[in-house]
C-alpha atoms as a PDB file:
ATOM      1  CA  UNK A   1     -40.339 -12.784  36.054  1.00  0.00           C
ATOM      2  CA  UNK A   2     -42.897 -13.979  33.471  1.00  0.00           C
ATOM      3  CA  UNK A   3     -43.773 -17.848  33.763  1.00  0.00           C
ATOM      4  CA  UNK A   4     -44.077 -19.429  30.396  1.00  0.00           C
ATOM      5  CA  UNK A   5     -44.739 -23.232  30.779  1.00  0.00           C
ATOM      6  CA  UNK A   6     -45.836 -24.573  33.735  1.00  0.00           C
ATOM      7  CA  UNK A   7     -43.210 -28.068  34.235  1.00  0.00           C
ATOM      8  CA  UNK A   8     -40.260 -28.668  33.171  1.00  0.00           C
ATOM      9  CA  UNK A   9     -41.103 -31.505  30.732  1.00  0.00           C
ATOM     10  CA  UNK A  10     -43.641 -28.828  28.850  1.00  0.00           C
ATOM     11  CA  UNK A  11     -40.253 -26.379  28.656  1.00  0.00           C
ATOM     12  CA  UNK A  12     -38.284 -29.378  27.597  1.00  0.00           C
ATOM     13  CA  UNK A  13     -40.704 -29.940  24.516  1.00  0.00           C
ATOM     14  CA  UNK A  14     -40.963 -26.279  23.794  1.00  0.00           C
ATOM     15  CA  UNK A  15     -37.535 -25.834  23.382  1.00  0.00           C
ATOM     16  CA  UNK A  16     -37.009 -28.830  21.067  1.00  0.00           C
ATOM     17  CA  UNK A  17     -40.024 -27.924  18.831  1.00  0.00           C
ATOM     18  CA  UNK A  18     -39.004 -24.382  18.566  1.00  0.00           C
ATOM     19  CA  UNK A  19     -35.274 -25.950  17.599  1.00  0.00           C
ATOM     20  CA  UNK A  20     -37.026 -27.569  14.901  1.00  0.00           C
ATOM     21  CA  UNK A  21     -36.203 -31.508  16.445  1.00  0.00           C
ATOM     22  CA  UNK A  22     -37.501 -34.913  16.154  1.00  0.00           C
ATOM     23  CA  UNK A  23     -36.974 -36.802  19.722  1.00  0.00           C
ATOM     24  CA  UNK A  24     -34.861 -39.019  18.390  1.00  0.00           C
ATOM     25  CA  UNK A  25     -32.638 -35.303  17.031  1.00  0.00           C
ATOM     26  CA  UNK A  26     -32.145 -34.552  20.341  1.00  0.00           C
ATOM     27  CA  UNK A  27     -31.489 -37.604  22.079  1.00  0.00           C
ATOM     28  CA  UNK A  28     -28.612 -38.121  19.532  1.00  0.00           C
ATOM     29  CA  UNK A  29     -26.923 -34.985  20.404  1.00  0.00           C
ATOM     30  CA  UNK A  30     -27.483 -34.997  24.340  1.00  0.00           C
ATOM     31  CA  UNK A  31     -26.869 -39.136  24.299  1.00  0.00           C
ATOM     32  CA  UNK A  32     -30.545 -39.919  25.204  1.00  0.00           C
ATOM     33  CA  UNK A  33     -32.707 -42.702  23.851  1.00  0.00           C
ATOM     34  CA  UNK A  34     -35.994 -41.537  22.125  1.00  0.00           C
ATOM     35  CA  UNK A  35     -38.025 -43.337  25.055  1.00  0.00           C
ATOM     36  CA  UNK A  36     -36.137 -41.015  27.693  1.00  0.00           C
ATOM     37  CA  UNK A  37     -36.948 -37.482  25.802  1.00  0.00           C
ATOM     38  CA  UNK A  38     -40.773 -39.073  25.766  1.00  0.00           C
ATOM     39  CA  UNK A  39     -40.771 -39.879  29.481  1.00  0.00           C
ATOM     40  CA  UNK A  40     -38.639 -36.063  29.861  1.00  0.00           C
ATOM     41  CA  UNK A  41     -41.503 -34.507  28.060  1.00  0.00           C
ATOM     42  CA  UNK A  42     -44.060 -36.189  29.883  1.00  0.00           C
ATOM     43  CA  UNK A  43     -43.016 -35.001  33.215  1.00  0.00           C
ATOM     44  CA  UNK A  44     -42.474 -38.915  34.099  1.00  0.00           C
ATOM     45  CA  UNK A  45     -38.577 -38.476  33.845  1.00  0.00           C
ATOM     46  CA  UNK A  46     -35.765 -36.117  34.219  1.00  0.00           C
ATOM     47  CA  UNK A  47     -32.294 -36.225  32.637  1.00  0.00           C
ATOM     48  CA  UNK A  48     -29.356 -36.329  34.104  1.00  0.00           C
ATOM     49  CA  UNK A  49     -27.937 -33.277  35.154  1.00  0.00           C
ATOM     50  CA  UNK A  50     -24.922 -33.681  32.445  1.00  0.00           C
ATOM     51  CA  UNK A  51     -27.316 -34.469  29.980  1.00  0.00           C
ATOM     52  CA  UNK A  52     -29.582 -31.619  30.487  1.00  0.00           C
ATOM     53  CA  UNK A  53     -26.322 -29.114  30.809  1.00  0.00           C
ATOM     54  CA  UNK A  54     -25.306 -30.353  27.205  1.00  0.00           C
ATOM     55  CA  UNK A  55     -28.852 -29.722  26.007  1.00  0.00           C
ATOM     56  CA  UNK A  56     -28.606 -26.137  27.338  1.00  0.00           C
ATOM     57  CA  UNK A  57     -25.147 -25.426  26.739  1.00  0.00           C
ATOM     58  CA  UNK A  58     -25.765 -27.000  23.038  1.00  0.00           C
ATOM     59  CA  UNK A  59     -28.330 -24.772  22.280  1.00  0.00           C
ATOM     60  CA  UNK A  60     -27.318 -21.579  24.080  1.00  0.00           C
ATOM     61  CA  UNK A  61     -30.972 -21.984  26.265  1.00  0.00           C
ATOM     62  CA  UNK A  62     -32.122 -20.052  28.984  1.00  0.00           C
ATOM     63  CA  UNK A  63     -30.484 -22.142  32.042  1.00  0.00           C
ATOM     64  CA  UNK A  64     -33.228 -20.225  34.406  1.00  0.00           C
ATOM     65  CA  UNK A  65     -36.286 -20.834  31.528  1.00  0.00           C
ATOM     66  CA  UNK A  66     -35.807 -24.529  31.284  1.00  0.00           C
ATOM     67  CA  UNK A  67     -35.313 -25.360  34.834  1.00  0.00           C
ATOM     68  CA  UNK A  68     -37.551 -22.864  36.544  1.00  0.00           C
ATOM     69  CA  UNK A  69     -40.186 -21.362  34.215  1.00  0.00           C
ATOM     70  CA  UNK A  70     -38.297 -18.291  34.460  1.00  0.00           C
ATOM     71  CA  UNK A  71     -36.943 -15.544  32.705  1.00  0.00           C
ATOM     72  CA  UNK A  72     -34.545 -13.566  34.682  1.00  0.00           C
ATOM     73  CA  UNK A  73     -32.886 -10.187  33.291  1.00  0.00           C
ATOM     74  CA  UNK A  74     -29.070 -10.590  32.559  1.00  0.00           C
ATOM     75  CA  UNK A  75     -26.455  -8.691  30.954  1.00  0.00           C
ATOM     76  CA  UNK A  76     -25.305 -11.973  29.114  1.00  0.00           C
ATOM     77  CA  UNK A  77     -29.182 -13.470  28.109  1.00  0.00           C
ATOM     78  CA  UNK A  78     -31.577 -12.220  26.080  1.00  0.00           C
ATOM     79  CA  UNK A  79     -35.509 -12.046  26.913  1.00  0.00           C
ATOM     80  CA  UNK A  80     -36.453 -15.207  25.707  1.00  0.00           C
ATOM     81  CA  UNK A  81     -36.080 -18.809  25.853  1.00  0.00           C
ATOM     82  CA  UNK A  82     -33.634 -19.497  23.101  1.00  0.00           C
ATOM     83  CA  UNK A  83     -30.874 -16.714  22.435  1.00  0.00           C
ATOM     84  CA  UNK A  84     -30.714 -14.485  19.588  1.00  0.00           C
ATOM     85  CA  UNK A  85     -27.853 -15.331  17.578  1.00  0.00           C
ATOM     86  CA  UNK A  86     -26.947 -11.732  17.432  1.00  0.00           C
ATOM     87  CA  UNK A  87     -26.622 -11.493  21.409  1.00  0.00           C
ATOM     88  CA  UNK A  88     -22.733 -11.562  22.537  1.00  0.00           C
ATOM     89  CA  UNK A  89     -21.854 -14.403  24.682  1.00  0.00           C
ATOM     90  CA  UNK A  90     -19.990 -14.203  28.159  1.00  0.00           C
ATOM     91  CA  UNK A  91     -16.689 -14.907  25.976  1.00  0.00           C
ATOM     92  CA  UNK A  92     -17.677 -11.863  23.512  1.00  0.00           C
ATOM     93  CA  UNK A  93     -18.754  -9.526  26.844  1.00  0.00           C
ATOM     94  CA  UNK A  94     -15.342 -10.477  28.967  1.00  0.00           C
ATOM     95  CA  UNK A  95     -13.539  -8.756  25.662  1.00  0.00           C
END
């Protein structure tokens, strides 16, 4: 298991830079103000667990990556953070 960022606010940010976002980008589409992604990011906040499920279930993350630091093998997630669009999803691998 490789660590990549040490809190969970850090992973937050890295995801939403790497998704190419503005705070306010994300807060629209998981129903957060721009003030609560800030407060996320700075490890002075978390979000809601149904908040944080849309944000990972929105962007096909890495459930273990953004809550743990983790990357954990899996026959339905890739290696990194954010999937590769070309990975099959659990619907595609129950086929």
């Amino acid at each position: 298991m490789t660590t990549l960022a040490s809190t969970f606010g850090k992973r937050f940010r890295i995801a939403r830079e790497t998704l190419k976002l503005t705070e306010e980008q994300i807060g629209e589409k998981i129903g957060l103000t721009r003030l609560d992604i800030l407060l996320i990011e700075s490890d002075n906040a978390l979000p809601p667990l149904t908040k944080l499920a849309s944000f990972i279930s929105l962007y096909d993350l890495d459930y273990y990556w953004i809550v743990a630091g983790e990357v954990r093998p899996s026959i339905f997630r890739s290696d990194i953070p954010i999937r590769n669009k070309t990975s099959r999803s659990v619907e595609d691998a129950r086929r």
